[in-house]
Protein backbone atom coordinates (compact mmCIF):
# COMPACT_ATOMS: atom_id res chain seq x y z
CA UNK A 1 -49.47 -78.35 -41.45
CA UNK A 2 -46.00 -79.35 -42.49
CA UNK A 3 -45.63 -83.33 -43.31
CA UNK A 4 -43.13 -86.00 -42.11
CA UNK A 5 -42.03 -88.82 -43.77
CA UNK A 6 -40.68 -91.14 -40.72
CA UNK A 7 -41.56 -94.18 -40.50
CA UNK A 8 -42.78 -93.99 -36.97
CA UNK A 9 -44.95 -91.56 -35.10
CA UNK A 10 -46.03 -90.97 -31.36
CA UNK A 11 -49.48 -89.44 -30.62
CA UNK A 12 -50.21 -88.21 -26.96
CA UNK A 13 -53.61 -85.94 -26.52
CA UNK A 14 -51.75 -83.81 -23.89
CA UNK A 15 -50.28 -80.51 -23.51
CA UNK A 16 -46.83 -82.11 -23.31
CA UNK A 17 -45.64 -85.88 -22.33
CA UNK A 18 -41.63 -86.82 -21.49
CA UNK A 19 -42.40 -90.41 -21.60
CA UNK A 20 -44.13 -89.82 -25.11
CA UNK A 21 -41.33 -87.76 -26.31
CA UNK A 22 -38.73 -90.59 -24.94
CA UNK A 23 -40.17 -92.62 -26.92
CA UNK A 24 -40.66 -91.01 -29.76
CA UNK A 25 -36.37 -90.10 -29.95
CA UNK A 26 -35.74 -93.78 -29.68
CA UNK A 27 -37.85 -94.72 -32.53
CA UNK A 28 -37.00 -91.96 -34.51
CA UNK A 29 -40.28 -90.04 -35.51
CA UNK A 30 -42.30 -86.99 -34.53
CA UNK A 31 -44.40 -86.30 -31.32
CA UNK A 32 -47.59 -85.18 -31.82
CA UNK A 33 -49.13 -83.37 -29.08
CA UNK A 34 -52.53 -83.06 -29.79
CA UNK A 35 -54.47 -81.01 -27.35
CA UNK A 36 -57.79 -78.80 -27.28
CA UNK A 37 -59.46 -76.94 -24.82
CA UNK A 38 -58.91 -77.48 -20.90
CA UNK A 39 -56.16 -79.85 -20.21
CA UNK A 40 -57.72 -83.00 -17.78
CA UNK A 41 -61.33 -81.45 -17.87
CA UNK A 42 -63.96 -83.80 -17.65
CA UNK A 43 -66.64 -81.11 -18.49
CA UNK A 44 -64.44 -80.59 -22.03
CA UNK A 45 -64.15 -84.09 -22.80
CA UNK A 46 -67.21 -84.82 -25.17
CA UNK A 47 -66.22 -81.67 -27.20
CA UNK A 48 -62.42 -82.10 -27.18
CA UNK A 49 -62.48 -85.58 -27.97
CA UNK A 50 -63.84 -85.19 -31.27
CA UNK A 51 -62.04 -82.19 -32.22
CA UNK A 52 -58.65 -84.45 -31.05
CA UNK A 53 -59.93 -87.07 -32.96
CA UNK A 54 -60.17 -85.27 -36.31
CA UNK A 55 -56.89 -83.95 -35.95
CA UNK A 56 -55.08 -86.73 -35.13
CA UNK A 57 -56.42 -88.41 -38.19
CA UNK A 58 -55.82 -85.61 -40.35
CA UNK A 59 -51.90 -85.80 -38.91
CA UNK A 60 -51.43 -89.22 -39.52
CA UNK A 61 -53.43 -89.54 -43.40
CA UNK A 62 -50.37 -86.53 -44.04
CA UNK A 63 -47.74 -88.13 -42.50
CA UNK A 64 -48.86 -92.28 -43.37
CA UNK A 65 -46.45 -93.57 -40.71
CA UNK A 66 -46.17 -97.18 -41.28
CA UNK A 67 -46.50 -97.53 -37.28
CA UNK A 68 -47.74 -95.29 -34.46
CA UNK A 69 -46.86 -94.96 -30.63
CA UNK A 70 -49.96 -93.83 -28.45
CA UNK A 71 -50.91 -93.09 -25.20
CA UNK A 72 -53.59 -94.17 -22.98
CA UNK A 73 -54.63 -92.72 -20.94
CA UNK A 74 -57.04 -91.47 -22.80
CA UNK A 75 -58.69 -94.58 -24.55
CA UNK A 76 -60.29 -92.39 -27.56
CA UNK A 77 -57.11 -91.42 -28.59
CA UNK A 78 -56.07 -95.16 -28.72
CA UNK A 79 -59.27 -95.96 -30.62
CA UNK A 80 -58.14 -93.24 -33.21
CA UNK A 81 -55.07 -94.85 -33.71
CA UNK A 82 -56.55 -97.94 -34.20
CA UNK A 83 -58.72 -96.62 -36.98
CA UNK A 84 -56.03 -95.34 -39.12
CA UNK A 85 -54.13 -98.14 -38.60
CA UNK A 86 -57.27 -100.53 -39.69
CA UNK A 87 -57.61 -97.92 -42.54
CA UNK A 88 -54.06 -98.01 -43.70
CA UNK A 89 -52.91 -101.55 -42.71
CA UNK A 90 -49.94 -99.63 -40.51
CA UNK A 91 -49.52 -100.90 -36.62
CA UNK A 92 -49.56 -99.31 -33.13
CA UNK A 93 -48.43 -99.77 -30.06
CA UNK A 94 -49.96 -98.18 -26.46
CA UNK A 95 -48.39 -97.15 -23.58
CA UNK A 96 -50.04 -97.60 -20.96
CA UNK A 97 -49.83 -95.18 -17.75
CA UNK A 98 -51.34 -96.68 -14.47
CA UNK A 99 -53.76 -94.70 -14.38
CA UNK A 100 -55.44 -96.27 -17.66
CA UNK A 101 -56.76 -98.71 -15.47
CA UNK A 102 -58.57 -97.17 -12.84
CA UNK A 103 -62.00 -97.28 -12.03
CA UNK A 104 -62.85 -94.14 -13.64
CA UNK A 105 -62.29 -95.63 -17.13
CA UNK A 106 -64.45 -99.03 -16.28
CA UNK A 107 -66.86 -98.07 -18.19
CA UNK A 108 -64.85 -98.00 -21.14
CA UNK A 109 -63.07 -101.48 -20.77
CA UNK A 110 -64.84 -102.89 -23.61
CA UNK A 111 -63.10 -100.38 -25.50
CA UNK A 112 -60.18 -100.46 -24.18
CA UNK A 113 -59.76 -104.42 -24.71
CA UNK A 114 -60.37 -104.03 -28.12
CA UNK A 115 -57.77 -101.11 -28.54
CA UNK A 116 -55.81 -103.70 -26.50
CA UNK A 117 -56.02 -106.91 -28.58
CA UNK A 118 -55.41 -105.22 -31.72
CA UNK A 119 -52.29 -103.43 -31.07
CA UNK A 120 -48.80 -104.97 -31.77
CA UNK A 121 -47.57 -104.51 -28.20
CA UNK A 122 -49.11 -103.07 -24.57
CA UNK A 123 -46.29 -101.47 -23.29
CA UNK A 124 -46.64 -101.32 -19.15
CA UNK A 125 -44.37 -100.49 -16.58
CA UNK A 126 -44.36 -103.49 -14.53
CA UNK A 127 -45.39 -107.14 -14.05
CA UNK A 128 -48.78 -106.04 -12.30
CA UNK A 129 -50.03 -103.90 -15.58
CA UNK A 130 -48.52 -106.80 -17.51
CA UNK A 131 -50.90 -109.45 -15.80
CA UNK A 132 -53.78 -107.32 -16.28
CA UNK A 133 -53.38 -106.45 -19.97
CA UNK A 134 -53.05 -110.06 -20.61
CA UNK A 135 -55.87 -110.72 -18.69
CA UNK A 136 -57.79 -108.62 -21.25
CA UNK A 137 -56.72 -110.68 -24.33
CA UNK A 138 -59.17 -113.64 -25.79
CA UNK A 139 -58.83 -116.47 -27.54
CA UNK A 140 -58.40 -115.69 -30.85
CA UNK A 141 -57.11 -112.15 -30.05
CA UNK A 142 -54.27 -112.33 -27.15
CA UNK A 143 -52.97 -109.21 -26.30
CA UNK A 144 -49.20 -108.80 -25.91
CA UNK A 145 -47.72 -106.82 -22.69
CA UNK A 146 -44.09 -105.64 -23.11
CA UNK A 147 -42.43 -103.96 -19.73
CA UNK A 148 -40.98 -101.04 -20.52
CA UNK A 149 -39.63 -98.86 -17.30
CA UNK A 150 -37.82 -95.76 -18.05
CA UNK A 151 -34.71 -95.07 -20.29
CA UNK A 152 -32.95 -92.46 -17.89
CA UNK A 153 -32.32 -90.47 -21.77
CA UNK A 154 -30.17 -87.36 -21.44
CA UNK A 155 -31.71 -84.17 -20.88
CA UNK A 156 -31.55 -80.60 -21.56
CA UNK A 157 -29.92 -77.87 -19.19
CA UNK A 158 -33.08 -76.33 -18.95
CA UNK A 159 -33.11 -72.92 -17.27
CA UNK A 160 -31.22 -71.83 -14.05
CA UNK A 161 -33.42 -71.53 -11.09
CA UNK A 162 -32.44 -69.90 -7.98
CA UNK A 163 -32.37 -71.94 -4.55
CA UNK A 164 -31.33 -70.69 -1.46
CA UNK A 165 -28.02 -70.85 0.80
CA UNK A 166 -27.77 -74.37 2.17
CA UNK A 167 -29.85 -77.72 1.62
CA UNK A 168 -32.50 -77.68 -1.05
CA UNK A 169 -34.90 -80.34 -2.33
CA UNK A 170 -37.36 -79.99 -4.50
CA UNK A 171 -41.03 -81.80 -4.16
CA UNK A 172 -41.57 -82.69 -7.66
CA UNK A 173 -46.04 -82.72 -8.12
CA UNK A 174 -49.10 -81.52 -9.27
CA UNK A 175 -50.97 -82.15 -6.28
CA UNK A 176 -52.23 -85.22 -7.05
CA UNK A 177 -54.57 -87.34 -4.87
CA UNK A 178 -51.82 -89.89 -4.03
CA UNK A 179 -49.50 -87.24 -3.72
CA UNK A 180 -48.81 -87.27 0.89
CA UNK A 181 -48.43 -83.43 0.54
CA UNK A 182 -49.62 -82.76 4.15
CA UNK A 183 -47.38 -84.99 5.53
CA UNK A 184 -44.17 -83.40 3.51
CA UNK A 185 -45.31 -80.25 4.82
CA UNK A 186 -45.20 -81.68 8.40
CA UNK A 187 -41.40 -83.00 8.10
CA UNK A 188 -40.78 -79.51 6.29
CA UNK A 189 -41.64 -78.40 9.85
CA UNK A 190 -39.22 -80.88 11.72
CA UNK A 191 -36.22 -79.60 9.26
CA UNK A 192 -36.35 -76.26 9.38
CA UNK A 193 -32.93 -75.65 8.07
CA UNK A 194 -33.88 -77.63 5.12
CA UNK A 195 -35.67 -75.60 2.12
CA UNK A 196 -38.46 -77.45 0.37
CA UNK A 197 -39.30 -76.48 -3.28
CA UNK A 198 -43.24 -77.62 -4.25
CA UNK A 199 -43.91 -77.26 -8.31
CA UNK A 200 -47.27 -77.60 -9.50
CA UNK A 201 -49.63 -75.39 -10.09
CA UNK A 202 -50.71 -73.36 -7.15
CA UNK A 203 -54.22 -73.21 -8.15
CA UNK A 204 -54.95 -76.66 -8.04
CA UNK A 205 -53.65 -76.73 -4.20
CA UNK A 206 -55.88 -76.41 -1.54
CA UNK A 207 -55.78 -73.10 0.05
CA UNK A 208 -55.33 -73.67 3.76
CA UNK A 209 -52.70 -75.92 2.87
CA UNK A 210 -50.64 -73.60 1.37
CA UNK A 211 -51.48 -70.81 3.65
CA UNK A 212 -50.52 -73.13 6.51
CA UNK A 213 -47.04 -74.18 4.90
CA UNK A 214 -44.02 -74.04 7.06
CA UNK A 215 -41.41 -70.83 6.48
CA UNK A 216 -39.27 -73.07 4.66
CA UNK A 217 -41.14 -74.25 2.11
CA UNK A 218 -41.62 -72.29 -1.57
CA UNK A 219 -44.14 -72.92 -4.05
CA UNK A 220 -42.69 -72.69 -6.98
CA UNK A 221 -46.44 -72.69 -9.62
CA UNK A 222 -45.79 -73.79 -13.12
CA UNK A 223 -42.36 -74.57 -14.17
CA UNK A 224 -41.80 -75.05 -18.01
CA UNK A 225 -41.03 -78.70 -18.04
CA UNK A 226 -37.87 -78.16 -20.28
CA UNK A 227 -36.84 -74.58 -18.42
CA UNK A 228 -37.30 -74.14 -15.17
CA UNK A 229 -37.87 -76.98 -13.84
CA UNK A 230 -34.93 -79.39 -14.73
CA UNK A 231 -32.96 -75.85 -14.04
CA UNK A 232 -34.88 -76.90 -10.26
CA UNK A 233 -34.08 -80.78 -10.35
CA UNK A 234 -30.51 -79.87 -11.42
CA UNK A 235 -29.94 -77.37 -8.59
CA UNK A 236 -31.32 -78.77 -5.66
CA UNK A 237 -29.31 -81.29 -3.67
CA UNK A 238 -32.33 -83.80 -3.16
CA UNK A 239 -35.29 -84.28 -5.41
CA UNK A 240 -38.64 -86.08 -3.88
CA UNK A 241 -41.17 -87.75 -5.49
CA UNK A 242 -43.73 -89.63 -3.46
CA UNK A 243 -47.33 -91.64 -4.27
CA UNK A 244 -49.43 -93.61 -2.22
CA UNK A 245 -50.70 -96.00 -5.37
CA UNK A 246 -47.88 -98.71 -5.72
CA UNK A 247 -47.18 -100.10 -9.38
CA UNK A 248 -46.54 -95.96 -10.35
CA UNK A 249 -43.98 -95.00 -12.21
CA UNK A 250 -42.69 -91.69 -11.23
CA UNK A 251 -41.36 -89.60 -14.38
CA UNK A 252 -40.32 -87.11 -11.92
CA UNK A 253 -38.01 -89.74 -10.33
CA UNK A 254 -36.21 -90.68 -13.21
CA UNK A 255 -35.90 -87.39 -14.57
CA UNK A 256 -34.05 -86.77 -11.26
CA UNK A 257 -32.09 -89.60 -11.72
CA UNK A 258 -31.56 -88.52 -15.06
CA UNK A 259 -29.62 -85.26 -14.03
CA UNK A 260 -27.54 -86.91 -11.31
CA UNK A 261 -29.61 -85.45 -8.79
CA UNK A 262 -30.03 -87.81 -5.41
CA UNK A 263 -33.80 -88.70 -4.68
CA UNK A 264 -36.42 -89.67 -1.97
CA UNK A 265 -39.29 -91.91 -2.88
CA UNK A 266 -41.89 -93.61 -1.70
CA UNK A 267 -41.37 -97.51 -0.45
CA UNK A 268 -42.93 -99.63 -3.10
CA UNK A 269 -41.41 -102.76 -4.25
CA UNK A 270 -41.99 -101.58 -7.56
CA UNK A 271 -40.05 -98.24 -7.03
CA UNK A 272 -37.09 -99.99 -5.31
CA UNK A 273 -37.00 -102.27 -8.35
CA UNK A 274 -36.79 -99.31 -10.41
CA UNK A 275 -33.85 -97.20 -8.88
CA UNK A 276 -32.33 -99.66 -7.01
CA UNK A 277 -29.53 -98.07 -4.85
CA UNK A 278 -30.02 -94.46 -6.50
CA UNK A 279 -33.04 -93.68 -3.79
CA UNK A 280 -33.70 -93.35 0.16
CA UNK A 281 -37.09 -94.92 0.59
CA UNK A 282 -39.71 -93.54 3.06
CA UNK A 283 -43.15 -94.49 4.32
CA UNK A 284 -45.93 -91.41 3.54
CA UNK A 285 -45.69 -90.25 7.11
CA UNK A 286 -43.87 -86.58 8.32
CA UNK A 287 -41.43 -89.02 10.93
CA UNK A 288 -40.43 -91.32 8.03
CA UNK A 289 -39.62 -88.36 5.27
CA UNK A 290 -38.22 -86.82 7.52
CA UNK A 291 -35.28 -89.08 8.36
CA UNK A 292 -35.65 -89.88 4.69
CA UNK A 293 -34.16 -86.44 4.63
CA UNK A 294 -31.70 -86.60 6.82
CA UNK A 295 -30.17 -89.41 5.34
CA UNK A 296 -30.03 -88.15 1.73
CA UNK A 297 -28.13 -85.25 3.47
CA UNK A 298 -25.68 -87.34 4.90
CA UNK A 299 -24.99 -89.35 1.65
CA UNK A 300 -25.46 -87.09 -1.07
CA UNK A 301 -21.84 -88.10 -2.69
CA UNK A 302 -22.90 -91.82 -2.28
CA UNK A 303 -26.32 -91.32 -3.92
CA UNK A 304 -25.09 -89.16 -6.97
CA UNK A 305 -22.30 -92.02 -7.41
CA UNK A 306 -25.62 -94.56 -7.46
CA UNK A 307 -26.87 -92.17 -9.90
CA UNK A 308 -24.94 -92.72 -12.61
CA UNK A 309 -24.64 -96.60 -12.00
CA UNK A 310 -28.36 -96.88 -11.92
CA UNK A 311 -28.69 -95.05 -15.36
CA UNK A 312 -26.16 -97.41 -16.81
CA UNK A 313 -27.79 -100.44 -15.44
CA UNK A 314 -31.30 -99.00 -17.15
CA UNK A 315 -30.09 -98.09 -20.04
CA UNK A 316 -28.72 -101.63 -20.96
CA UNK A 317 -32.10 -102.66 -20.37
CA UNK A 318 -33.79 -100.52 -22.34
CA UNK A 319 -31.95 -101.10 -25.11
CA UNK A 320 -32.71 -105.06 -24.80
CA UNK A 321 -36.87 -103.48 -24.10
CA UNK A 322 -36.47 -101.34 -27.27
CA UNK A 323 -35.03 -104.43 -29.49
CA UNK A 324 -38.19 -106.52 -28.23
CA UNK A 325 -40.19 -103.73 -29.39
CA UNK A 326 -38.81 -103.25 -32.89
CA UNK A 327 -38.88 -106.99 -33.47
CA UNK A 328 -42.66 -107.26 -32.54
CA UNK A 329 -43.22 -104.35 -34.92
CA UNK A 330 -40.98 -105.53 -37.83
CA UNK A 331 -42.99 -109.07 -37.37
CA UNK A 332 -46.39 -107.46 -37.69
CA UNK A 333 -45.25 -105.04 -40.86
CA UNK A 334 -42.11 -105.48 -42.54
CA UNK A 335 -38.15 -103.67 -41.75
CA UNK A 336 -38.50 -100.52 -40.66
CA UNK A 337 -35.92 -98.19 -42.38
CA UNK A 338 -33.94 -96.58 -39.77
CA UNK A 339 -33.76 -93.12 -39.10
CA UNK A 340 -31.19 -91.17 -36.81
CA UNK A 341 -32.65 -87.53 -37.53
CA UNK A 342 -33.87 -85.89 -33.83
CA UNK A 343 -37.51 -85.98 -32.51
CA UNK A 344 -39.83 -83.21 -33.39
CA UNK A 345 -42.21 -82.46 -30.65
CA UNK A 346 -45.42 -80.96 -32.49
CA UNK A 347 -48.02 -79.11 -30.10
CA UNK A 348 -51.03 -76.81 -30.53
CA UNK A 349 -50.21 -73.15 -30.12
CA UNK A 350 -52.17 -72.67 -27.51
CA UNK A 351 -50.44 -75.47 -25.19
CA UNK A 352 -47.53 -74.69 -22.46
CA UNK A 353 -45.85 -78.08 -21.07
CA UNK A 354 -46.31 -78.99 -17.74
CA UNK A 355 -44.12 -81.38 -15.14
CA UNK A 356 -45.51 -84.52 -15.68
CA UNK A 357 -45.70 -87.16 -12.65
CA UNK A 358 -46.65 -90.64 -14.77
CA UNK A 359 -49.56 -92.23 -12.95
């Protein structure tokens, strides 16, 4: 185990996480993807935990960063953090996914509010997480929510991947539960001149839906997030990302934003909010994405035009996010010496990135 001496760190208890390394090249510090056993395995968790536990600890007593970025989902690893910080008198801040607060982890809110309340800043991705981590403060501890949506960062190339002659768009998922996959499938049918790319591993789709999938669409399986898949998202002419949960932000979205590439997503206020003119919006039935399609055909110059004007209009706002951030920190722990060297994204060797759809 090599050390680092940044001032910052980012923890994530995942194979991989974009938003994590974002984050983690804006504040100048490692990534730390700390992972054992079965990715998202419930059965795993009482085992894993602990193991992810003692080696997160053991990577931040060698590093001592003087603050630490962490995700939650899963609360433990917030909890973790919040040890070592209590230990070393150093700060944190959590990032919050949406999925953090469902009703699987209710059990755990206890825990949660007290990772809450202690850390320097909640970082959410809109108003409606920002109400509800406030909600969670009390009276001598308040808990501080910072909204924080995406910061549209440049890329890599990844690796080419081939699409066929004509239109192409790519259905960015994992097969999530608020994922409308049947009724993509269904407009697949009523544009049969279109050709639909699904990522995600195939294994985790149900197998009569698959078998049952219209000539025109491909399943693509797993995509290495930093190869194949933006090499997808980059040569498509369309990307779609869709949910069914409002207040979600879709990594998959911005990433396509990110590359230039047009997209279709799912009406939420939220999402409109979030890329603005860059998106055609559609309703999670086969009718509505399927003149969702149509029209990103017949404005794909338009849309890549929004594109770029949409990342421009982001990025001036993340920068003003990012400053808020900093200050917060600085207040709670001193200056921070600045550091322009690149992010190092650490993971186990037994890991492989996946595409990651934020929920």
């Amino acid at each position: 185990m090599t050390t680092d001496n940044s001032e910052w760190a980012a923890i994530a208890w995942a194979p991989y996480s974009r938003r994590s390394e974002m984050f983690a090249r804006e504040l100048g510090g490692p990534l730390h993807c700390i992972h054992h056993l079965r990715f998202q395995s419930p059965p795993h968790a009482p085992v894993k935990y602990v193991m992810q536990a003692l080696s997160t600890l053991r990577r931040l007593f060698a590093d001592r960063p003087r603050a630490v970025h962490v995700q939650n989902p899963p609360f433990v690893c917030g909890l973790t953090v919040a040890l070592y910080c209590w230990l070393t008198r150093s700060c944190y801040v959590v990032e919050h996914h949406s999925a953090a607060f469902g009703a699987i982890w209710d059990w755990a809110r206890p825990f949660q509010k007290l990772v809450v309340r202690r850390a320097v800043a909640n970082i959410v991705t809109d108003g409606h997480w920002e109400d509800v981590v406030r909600s969670w403060g009390g009276r001598r501890a308040p808990a501080h929510a910072l909204v924080m949506h995406d910061a549209f960062l440049d890329l890599p190339e990844g690796k080419p991947f081939a699409v066929g002659p004509g239109r192409n768009i790519a259905f960015a998922g994992t097969f999530a539960d608020d994922e409308p996959l049947n009724a993509v499938l269904d407009a697949a049918r009523l544009v049969p001149d279109v050709r639909f790319y699904v990522t995600g591993e195939t294994a985790k789709a149900p197998r009569a839906l698959v078998a049952q999938a219209p000539p025109n669409v491909t399943f693509t399986g797993f995509l290495d997030v930093n190869g194949e898949y933006l090499g997808l998202l980059r040569g498509v002419d369309a990307a779609m990302v869709l949910t069914t949960r409002d207040h979600t932000l879709q990594l998959a979205g911005c990433e396509a934003i990110a590359v230039g590439t047009p997209l279709i997503t799912s009406d939420w206020p939220y999402l409109r909010e979030l890329f603005s003119t860059a998106a055609v919006y559609v309703a999670p039935t086969a009718e509505s994405i399927r003149d969702g399609v149509v029209e990103a055909m017949q404005r794909l110059p338009d849309l890549r035009h929004e594109a770029f004007e949409v990342r421009r209009m982001q990025r001036s706002r993340w920068q003003s996010q990012m400053a808020q951030l900093r200050a917060l920190v600085e207040t709670a722990i001193g200056p921070m010496q600045p550091r322009d060297a690149p992010c190092a994204v650490e993971q186990t060797p037994d890991d492989r990135a996946s595409t990651e759809v934020l929920t």
